[in-house]
Protein backbone atom coordinates (compact mmCIF):
# COMPACT_ATOMS: atom_id res chain seq x y z
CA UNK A 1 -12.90 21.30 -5.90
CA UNK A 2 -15.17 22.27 -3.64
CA UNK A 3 -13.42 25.44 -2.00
CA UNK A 4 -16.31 25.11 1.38
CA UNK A 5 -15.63 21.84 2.42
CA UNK A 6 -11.61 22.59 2.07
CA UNK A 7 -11.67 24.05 5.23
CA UNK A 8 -12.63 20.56 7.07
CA UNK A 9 -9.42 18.91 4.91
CA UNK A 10 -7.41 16.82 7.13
CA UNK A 11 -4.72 17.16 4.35
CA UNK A 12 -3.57 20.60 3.79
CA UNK A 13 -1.34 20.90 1.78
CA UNK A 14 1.28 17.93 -0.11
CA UNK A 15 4.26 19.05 -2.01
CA UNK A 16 7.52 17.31 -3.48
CA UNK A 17 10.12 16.73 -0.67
CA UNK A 18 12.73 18.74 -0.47
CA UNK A 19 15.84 19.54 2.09
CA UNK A 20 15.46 23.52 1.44
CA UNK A 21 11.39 23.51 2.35
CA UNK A 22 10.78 25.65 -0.48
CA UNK A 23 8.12 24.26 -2.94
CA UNK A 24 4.69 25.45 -2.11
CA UNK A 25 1.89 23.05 -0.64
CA UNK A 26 -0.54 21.51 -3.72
CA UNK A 27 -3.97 21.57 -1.98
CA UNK A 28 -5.76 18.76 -2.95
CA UNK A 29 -9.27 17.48 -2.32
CA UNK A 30 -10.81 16.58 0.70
CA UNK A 31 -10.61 12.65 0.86
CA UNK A 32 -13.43 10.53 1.87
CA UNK A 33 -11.83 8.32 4.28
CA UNK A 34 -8.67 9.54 6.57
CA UNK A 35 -7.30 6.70 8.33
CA UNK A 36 -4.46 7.35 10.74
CA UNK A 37 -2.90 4.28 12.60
CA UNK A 38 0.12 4.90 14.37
CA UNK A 39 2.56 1.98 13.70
CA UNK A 40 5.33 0.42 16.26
CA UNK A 41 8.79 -0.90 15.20
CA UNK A 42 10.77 -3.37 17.63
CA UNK A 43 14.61 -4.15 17.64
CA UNK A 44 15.98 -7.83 17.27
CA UNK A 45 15.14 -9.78 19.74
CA UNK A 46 11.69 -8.37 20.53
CA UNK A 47 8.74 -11.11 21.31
CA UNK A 48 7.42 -13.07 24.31
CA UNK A 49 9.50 -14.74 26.91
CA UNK A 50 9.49 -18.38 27.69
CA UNK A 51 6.30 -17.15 30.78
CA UNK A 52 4.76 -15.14 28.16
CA UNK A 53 5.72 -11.82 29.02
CA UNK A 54 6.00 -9.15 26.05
CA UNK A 55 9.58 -7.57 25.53
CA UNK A 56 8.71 -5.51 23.48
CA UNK A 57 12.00 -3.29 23.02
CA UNK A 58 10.20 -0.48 20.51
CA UNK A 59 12.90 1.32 18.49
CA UNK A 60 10.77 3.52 16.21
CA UNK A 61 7.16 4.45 15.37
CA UNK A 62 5.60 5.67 12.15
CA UNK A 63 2.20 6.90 10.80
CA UNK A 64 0.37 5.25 8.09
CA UNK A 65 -3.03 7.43 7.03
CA UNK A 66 -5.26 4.84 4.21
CA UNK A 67 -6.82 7.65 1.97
CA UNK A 68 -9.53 7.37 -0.18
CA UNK A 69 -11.82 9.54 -2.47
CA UNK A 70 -15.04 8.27 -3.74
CA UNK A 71 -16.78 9.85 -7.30
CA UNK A 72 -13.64 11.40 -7.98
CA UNK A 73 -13.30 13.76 -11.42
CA UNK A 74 -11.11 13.02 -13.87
CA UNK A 75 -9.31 16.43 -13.38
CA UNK A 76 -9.10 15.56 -9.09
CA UNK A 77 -8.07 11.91 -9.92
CA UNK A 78 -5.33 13.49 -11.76
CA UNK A 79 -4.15 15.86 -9.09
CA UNK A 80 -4.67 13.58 -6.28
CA UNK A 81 -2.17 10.71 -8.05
CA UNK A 82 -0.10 13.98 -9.20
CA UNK A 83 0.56 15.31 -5.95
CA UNK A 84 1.51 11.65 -4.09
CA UNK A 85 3.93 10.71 -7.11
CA UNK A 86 7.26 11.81 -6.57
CA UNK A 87 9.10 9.34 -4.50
CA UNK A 88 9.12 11.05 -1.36
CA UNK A 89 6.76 13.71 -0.34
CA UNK A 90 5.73 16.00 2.48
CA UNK A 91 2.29 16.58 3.71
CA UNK A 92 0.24 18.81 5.95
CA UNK A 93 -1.99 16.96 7.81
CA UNK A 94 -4.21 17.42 11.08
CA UNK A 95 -2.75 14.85 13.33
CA UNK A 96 -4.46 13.04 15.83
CA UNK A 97 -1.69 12.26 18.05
CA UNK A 98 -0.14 15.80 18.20
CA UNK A 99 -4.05 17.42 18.33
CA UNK A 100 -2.81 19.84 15.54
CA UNK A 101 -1.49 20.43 11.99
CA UNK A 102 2.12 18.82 11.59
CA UNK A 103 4.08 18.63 7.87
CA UNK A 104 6.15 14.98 7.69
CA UNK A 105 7.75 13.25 5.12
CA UNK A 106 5.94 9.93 3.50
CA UNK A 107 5.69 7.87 0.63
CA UNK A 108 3.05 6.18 -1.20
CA UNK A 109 2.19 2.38 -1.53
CA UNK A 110 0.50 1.06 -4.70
CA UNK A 111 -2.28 3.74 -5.89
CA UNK A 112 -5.83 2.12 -7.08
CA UNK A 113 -8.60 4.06 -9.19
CA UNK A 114 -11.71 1.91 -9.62
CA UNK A 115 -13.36 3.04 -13.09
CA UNK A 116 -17.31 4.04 -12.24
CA UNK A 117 -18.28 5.63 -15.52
CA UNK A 118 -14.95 6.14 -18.56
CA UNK A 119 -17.83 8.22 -20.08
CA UNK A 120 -18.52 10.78 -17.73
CA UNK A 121 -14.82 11.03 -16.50
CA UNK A 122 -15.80 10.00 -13.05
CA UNK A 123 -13.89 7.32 -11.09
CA UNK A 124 -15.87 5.47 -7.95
CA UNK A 125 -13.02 5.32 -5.95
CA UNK A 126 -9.08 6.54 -5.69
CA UNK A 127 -7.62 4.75 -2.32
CA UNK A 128 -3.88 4.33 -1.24
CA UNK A 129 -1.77 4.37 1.54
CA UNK A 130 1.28 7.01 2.54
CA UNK A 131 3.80 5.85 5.65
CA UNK A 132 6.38 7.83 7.17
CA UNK A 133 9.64 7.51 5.92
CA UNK A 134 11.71 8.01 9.19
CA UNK A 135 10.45 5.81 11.90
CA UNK A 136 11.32 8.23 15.04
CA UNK A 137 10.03 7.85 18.37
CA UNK A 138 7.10 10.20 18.64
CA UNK A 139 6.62 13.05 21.16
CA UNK A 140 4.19 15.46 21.97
């Protein structure tokens, strides 16, 4: 891992979650693509009226952030998919909405690793998707 490009990591730090905060961060590397989006939830009953008008009656909101490395080493291919395993995790991550480093709990949709060359031990890609597991309503 490149230890002068850390510094620009959106990512910080990811580590197991747990209630006591007391595992240490895993740094991993810097991914290629960062992709925040900043997701709205709606109660029942939530939709257009009959003269079009959006109710829109938001309930929650949660981040999603699409990551993706690109000629990843078999040794960081392993730590990346490491690091996002257990079921629930919490990561350190620059956030756009807040305009600084925040720590929130996610978990991880389905992981992909695209093979580039199996005999240099170099994958083309890594890519996957974490969400917030509690859908709060955000504030600054």
């Amino acid at each position: 891992m490149d230890k002068g490009i850390q510094q620009y990591n959106p990512i910080q730090g990811v580590r197991p979650h747990d209630e006591s905060d007391a595992a240490p961060f895993t740094t991993i590397p810097v991914p290629s693509t960062f992709q925040w989006e900043l997701q709205d939830l709606s109660e029942n009953g939530a939709g257009r009226t009959e003269d079009n008008v959006m109710v829109k009656k938001r309930s929650g909101q949660l981040v999603k952030v699409t990551l993706t490395w690109k000629l990843v080493s078999a040794e960081d291919a392993a730590k990346i998919l490491q690091a996002f395993n257990p079921e629930y995790f919490d990561v350190k991550y620059l956030s756009p909405f807040h305009g600084k480093v925040v720590t929130a709990e996610f978990y991880a949709g389905d992981r992909k690793a695209i093979p580039f060359n199996t005999k240099r031990g170099v994958w083309d890609s890594i890519s996957f998707s974490i969400t917030e597991r509690r859908a709060d309503l955000k504030d600054v």
